[in-house]
N, C-alpha and C. Protein backbone atom coordinates (compact mmCIF):
# COMPACT_ATOMS: atom_id res chain seq x y z
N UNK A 1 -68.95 14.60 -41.46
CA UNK A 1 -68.07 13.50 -41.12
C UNK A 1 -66.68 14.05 -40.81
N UNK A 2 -65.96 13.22 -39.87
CA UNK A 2 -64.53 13.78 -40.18
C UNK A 2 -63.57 12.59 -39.17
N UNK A 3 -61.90 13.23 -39.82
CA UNK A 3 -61.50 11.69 -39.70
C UNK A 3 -60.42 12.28 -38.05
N UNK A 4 -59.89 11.67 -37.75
CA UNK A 4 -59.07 11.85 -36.47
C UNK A 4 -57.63 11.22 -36.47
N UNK A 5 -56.81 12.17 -36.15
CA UNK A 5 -55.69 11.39 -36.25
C UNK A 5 -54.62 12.05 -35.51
N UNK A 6 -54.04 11.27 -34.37
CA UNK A 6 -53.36 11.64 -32.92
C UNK A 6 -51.94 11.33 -33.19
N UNK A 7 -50.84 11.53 -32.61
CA UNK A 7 -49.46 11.40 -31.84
C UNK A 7 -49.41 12.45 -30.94
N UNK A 8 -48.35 11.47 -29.95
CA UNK A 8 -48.03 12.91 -29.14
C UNK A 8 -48.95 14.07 -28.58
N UNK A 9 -48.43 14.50 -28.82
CA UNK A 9 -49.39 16.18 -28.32
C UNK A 9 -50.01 17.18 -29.25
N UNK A 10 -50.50 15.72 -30.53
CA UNK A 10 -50.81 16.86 -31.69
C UNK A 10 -52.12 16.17 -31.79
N UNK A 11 -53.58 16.23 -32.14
CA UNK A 11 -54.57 15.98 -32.46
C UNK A 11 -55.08 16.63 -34.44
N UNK A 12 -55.01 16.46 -35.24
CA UNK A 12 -55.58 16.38 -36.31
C UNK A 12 -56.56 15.89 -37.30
N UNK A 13 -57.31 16.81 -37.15
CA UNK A 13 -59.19 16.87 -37.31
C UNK A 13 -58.97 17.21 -38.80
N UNK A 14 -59.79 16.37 -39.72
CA UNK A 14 -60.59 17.03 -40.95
C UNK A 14 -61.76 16.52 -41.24
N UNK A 15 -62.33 17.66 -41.50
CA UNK A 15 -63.95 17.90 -41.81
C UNK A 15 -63.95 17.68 -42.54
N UNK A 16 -65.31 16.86 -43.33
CA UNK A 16 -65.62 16.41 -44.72
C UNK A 16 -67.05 16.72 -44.56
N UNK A 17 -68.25 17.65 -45.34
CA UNK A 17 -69.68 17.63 -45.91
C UNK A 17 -69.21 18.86 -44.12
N UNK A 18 -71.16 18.44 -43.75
CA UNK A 18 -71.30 18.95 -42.65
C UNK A 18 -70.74 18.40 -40.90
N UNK A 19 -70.06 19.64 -40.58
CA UNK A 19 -69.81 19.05 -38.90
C UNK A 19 -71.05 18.97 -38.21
N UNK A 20 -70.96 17.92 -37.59
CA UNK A 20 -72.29 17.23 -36.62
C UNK A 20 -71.93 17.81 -35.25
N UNK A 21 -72.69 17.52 -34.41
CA UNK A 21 -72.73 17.45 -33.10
C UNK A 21 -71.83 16.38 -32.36
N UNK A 22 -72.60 15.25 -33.55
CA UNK A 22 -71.71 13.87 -32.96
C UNK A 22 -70.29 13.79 -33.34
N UNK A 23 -69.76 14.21 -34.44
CA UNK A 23 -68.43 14.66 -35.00
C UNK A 23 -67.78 15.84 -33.60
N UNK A 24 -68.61 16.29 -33.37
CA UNK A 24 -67.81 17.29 -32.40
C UNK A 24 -67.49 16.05 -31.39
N UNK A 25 -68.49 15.59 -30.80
CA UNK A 25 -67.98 15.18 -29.69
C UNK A 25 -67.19 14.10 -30.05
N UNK A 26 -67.15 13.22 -30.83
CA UNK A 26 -65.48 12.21 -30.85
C UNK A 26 -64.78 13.58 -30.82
N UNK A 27 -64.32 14.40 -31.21
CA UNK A 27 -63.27 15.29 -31.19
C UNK A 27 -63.27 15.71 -29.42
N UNK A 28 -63.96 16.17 -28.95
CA UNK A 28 -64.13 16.54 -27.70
C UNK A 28 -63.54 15.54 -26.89
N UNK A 29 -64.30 14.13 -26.92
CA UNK A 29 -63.88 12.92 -25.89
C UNK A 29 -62.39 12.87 -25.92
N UNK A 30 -61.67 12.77 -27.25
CA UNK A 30 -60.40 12.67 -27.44
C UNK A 30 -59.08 13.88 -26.49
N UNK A 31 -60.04 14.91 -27.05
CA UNK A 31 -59.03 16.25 -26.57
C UNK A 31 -58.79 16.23 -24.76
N UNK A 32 -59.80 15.65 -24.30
CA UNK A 32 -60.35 15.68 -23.21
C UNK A 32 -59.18 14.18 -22.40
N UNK A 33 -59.05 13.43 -23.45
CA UNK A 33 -58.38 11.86 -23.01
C UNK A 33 -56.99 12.61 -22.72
N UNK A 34 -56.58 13.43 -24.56
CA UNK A 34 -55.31 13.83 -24.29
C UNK A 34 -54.80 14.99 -22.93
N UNK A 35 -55.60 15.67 -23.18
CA UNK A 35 -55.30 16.80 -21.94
C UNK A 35 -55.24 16.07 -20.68
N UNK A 36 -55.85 15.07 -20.27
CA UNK A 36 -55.84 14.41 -19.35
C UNK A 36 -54.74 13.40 -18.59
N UNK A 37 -54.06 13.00 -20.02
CA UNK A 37 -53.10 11.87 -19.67
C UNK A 37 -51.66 12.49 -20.04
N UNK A 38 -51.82 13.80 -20.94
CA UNK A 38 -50.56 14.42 -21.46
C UNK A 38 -50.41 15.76 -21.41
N UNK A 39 -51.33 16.18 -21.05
CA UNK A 39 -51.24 18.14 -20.61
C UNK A 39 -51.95 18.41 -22.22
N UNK A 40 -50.52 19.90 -22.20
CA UNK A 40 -51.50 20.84 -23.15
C UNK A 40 -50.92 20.53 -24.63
N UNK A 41 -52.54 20.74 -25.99
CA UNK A 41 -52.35 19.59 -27.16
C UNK A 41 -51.93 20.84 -28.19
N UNK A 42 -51.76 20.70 -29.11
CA UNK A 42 -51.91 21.31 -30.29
C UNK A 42 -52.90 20.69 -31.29
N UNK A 43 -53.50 21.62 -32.46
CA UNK A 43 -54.40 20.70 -33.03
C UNK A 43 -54.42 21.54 -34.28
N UNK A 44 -54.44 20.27 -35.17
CA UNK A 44 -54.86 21.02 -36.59
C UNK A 44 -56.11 20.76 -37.06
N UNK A 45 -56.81 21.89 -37.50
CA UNK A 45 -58.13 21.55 -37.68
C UNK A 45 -58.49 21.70 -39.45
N UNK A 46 -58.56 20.72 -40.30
CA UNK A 46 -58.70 20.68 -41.91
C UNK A 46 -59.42 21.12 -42.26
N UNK A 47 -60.42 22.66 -42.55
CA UNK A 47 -62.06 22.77 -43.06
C UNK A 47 -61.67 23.16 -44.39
N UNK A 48 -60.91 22.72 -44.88
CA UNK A 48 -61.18 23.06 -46.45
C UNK A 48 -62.28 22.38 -46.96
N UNK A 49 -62.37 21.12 -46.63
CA UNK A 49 -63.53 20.29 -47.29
C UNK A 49 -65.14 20.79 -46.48
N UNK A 50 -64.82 21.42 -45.51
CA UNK A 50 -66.50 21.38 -44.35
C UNK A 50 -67.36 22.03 -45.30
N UNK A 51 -68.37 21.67 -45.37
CA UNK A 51 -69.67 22.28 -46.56
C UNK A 51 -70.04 23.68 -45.11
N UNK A 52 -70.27 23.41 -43.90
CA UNK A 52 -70.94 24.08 -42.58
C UNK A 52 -70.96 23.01 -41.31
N UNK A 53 -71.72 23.83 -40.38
CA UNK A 53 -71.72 23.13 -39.21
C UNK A 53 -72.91 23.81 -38.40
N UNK A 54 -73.79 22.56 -37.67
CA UNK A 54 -75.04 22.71 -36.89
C UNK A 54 -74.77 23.96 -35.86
N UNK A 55 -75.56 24.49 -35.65
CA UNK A 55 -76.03 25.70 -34.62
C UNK A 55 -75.30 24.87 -33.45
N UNK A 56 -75.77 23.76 -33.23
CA UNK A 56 -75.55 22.72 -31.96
C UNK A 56 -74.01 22.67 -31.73
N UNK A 57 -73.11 22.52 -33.02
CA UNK A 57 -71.22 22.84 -32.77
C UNK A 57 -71.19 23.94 -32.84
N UNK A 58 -71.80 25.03 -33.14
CA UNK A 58 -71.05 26.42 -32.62
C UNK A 58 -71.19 26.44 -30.84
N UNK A 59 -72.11 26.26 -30.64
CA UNK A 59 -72.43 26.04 -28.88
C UNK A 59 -71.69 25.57 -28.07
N UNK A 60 -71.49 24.09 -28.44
CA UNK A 60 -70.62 23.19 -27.80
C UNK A 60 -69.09 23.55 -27.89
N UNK A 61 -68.73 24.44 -29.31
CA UNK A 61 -67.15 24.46 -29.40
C UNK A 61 -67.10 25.64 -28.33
N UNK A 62 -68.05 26.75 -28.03
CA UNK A 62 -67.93 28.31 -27.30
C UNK A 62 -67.69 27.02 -25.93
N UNK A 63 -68.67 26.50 -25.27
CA UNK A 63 -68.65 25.95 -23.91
C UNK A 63 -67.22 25.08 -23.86
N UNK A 64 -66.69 24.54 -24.91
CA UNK A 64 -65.67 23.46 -24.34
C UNK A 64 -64.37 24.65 -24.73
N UNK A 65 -64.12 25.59 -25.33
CA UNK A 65 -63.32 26.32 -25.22
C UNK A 65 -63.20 27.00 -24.20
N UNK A 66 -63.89 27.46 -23.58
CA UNK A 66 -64.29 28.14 -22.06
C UNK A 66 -63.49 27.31 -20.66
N UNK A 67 -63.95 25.79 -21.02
CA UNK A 67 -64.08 25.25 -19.86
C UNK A 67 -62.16 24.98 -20.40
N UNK A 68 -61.49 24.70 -21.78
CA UNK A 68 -60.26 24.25 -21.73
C UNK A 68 -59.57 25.64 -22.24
N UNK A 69 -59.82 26.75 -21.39
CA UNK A 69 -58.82 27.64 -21.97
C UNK A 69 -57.55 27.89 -21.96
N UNK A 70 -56.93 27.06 -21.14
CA UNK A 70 -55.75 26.95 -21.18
C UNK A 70 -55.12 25.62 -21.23
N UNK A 71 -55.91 25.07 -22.13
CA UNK A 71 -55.28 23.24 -22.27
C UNK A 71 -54.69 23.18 -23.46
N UNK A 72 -55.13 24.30 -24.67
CA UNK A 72 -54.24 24.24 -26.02
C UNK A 72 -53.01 24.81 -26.16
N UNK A 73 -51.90 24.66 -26.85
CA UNK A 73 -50.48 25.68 -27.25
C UNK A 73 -50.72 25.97 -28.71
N UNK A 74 -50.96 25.09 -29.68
CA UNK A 74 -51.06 25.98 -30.81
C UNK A 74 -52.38 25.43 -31.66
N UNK A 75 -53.23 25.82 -32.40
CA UNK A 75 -54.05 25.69 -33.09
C UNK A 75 -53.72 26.20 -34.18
N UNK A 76 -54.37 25.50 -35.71
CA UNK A 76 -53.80 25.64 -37.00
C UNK A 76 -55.00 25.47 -37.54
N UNK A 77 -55.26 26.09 -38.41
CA UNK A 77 -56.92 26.05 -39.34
C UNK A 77 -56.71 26.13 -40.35
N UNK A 78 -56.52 25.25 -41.31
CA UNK A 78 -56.28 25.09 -42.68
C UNK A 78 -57.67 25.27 -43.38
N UNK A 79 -57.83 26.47 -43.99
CA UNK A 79 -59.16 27.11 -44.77
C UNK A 79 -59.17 27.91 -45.67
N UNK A 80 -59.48 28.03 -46.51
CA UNK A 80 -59.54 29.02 -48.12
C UNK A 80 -61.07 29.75 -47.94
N UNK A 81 -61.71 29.56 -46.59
CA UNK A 81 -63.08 30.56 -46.34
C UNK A 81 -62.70 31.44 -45.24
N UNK A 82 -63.31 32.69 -45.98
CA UNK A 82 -63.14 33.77 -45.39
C UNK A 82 -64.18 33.98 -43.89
N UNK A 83 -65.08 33.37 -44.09
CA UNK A 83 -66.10 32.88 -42.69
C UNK A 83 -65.23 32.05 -41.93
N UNK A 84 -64.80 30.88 -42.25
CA UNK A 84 -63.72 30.53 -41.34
C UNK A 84 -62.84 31.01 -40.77
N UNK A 85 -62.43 31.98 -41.50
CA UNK A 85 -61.00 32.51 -40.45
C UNK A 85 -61.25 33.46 -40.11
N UNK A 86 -62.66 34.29 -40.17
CA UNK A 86 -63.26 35.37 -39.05
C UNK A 86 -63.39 34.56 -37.94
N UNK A 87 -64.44 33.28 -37.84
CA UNK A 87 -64.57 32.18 -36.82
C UNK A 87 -63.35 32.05 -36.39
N UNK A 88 -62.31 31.53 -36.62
CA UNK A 88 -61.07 30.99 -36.11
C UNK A 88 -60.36 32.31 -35.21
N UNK A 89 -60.55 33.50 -35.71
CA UNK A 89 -59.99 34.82 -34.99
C UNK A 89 -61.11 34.95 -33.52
N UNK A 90 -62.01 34.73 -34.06
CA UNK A 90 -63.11 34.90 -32.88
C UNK A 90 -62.76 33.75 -31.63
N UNK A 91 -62.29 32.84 -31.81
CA UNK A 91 -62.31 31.71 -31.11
C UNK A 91 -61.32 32.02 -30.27
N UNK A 92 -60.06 32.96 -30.59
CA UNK A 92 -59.23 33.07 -30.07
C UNK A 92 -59.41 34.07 -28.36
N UNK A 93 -60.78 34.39 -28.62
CA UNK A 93 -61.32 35.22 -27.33
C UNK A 93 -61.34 34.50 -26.49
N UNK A 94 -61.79 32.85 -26.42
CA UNK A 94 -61.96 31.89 -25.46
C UNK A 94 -61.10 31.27 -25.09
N UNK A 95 -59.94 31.04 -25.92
CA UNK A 95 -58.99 30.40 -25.60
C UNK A 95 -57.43 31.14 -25.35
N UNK A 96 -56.60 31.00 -24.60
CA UNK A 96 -55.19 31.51 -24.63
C UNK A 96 -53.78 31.04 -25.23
N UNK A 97 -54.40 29.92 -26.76
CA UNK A 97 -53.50 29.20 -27.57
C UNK A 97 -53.57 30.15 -28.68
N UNK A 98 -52.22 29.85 -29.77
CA UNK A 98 -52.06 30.90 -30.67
C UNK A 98 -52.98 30.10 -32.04
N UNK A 99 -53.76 31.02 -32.38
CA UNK A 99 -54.90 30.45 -33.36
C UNK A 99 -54.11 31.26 -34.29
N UNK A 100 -53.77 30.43 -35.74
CA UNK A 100 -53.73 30.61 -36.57
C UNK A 100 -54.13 30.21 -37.81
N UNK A 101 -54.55 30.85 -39.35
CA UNK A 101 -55.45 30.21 -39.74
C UNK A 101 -54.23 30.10 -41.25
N UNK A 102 -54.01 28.87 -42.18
CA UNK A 102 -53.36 28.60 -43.48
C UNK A 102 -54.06 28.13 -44.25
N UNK A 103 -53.48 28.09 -45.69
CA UNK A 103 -54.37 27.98 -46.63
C UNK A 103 -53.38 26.09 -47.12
N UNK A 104 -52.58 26.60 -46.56
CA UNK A 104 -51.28 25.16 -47.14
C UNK A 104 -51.37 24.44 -45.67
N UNK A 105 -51.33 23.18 -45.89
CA UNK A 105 -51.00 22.23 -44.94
C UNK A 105 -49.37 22.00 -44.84
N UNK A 106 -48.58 22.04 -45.61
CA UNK A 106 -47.13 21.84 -45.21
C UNK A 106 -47.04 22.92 -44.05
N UNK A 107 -47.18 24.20 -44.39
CA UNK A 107 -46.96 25.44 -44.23
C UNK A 107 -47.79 25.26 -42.12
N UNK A 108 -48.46 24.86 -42.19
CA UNK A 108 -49.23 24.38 -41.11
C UNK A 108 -48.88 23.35 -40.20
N UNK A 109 -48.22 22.64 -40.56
CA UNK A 109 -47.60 21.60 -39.88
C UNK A 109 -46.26 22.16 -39.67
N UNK A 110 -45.52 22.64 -39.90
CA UNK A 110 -44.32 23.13 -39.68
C UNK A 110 -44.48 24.32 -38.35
N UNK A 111 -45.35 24.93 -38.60
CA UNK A 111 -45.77 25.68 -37.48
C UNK A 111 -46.20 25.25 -35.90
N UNK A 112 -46.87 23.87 -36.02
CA UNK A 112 -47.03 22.77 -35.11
C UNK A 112 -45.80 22.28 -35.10
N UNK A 113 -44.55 22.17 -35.66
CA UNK A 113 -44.06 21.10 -35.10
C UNK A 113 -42.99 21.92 -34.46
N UNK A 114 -42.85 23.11 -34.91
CA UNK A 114 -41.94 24.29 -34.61
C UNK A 114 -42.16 24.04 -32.80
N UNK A 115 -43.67 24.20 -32.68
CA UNK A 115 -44.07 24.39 -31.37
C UNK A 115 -43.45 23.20 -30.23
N UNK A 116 -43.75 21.82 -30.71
CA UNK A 116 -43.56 20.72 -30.35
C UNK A 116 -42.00 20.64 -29.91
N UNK A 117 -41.42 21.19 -30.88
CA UNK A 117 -39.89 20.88 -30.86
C UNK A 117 -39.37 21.59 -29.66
N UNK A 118 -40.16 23.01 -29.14
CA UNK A 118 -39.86 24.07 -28.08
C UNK A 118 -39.76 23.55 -26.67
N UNK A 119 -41.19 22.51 -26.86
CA UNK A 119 -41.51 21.68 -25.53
C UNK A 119 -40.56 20.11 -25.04
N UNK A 120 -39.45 20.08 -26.03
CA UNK A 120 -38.89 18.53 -25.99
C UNK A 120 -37.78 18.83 -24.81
């Protein structure tokens, strides 16, 4: 499951149990609305709570990173797993936004908004 929550040019995702397929794609449709109507997003992504995620979202996140490699500016991965933030370093091959991974959410948002403030 996971919940969604937008302003501006920031998108903020948290995962709760397992990420679905169908969880990916509300995230996808959205990123896809914003890039569309507002350029390039930033996004924080919450997996402290994610238990894992289907074979089917590793796939879909490699293809939609590919196709938006240059639609993100900053990415933020709030995670205390060490599999996660090998994943999150890896991801950074597909995309040309600065992936970084925190263990604190203040600490994470300040980094996003740092960015935001560059673009005003």
């Amino acid at each position: 499951m996971i919940t969604i929550d937008h302003d501006q040019n920031l998108i903020s995702v948290g995962v709760f149990g397992e990420f679905t397929l169908a969880d990916y794609k509300e995230f996808e449709e959205l990123v896809n609305y914003k890039i569309k109507f507002q350029g390039a997003i930033n996004v924080l992504f919450d997996l402290r709570e994610m238990a894992g995620f289907t074979l089917d979202v590793a796939w879909a996140e490699i293809k939609f990173s590919r196709q938006h490699a240059h639609d993100f500016g900053r990415i933020a991965v709030l995670t205390d797993d060490q599999w996660v933030t090998w994943s999150a370093w890896l991801s950074q091959l597909f995309v040309d936004a600065d992936v970084v991974v925190f263990k604190d959410e203040a600490e994470a948002r300040a980094w996003l908004a740092e960015a935001a403030e560059s673009t005003q």
